[in-house]
Protein backbone atom coordinates (compact mmCIF):
# COMPACT_ATOMS: atom_id res chain seq x y z
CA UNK A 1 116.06 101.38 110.19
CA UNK A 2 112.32 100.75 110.66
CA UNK A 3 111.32 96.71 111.18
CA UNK A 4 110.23 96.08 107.63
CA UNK A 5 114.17 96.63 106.90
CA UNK A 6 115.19 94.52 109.62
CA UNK A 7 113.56 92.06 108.69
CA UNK A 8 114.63 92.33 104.73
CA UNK A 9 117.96 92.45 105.87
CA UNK A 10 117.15 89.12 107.26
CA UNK A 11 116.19 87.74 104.35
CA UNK A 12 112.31 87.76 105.67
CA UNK A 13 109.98 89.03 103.14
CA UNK A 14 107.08 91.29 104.14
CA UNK A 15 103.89 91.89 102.22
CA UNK A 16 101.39 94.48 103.53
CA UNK A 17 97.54 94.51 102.83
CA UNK A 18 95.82 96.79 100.40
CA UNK A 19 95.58 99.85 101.87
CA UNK A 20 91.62 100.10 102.40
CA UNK A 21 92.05 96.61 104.26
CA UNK A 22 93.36 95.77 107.78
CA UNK A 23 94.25 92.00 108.07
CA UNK A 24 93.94 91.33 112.04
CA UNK A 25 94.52 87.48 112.31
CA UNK A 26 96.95 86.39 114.99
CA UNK A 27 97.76 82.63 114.16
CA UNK A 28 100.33 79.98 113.82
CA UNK A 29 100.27 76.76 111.66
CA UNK A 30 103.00 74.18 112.73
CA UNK A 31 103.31 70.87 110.92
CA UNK A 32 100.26 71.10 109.04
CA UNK A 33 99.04 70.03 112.54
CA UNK A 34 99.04 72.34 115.07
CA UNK A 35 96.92 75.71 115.18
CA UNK A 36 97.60 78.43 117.63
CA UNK A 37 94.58 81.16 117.23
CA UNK A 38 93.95 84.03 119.74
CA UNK A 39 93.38 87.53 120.44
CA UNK A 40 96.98 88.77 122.16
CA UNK A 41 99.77 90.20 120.06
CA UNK A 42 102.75 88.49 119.93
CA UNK A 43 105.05 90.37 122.14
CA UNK A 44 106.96 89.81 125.20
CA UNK A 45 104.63 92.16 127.05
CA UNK A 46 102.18 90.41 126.50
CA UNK A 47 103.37 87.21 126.77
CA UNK A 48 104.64 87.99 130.43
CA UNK A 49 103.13 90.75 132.00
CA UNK A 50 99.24 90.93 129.97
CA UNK A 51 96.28 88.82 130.27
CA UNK A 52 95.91 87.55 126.65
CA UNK A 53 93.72 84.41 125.71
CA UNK A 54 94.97 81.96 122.97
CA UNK A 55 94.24 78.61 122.40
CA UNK A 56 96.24 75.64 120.65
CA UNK A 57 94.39 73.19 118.18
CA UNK A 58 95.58 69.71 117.73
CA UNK A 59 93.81 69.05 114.27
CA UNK A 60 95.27 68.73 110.99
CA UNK A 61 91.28 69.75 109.34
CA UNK A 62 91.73 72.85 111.09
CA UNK A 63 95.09 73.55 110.03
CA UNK A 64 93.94 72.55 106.71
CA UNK A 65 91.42 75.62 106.64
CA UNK A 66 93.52 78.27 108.42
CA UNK A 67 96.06 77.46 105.78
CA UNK A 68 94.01 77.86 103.48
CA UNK A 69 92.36 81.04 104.63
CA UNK A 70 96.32 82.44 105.50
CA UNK A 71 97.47 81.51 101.08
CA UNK A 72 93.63 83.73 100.20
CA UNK A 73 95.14 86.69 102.35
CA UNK A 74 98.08 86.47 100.72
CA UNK A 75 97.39 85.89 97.04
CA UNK A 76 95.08 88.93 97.79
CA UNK A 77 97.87 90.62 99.44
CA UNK A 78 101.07 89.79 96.78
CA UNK A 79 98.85 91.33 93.74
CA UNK A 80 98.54 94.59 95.94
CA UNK A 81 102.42 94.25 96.44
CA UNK A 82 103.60 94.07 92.42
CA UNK A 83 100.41 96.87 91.42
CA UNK A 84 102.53 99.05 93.92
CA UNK A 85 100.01 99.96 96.43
């Protein structure tokens, strides 16, 4: 079972980009408040062992526009899904 079905089985829907694009944004939104933003991936690895740089934003403007730029990724993304690409 590959993740995508793990995480279907789950209930946890997963879109994927259109295949010519690579979405590489590595954020959280919490609370419509909160903004975590960084380069590391969001493993254990390297959450323990790497040196990864992130930083936490305490701003509900700039949670306001990374929302917003997350729902453009995804309307993008959800067409891609139902034409089947």
């Amino acid at each position: 079972m590959n993740d995508t079905q793990k995480l279907n089985k789950e209930g946890i829907e997963v879109e994927y980009d259109y295949p010519k694009v690579r979405t590489h944004d590595k954020l959280v939104v919490v609370d419509c408040k909160y903004t975590v933003v960084g380069a590391h991936n969001w493993t254990e690895a390297a959450l323990t062992e790497q040196n990864e740089s992130s930083i936490l934003i305490k701003s509900e403007a700039i949670a306001k526009d990374f929302l917003k730029h997350f729902y453009q990724i995804h309307d993008q993304t959800e067409k891609y899904v139902k034409m089947g690409w």
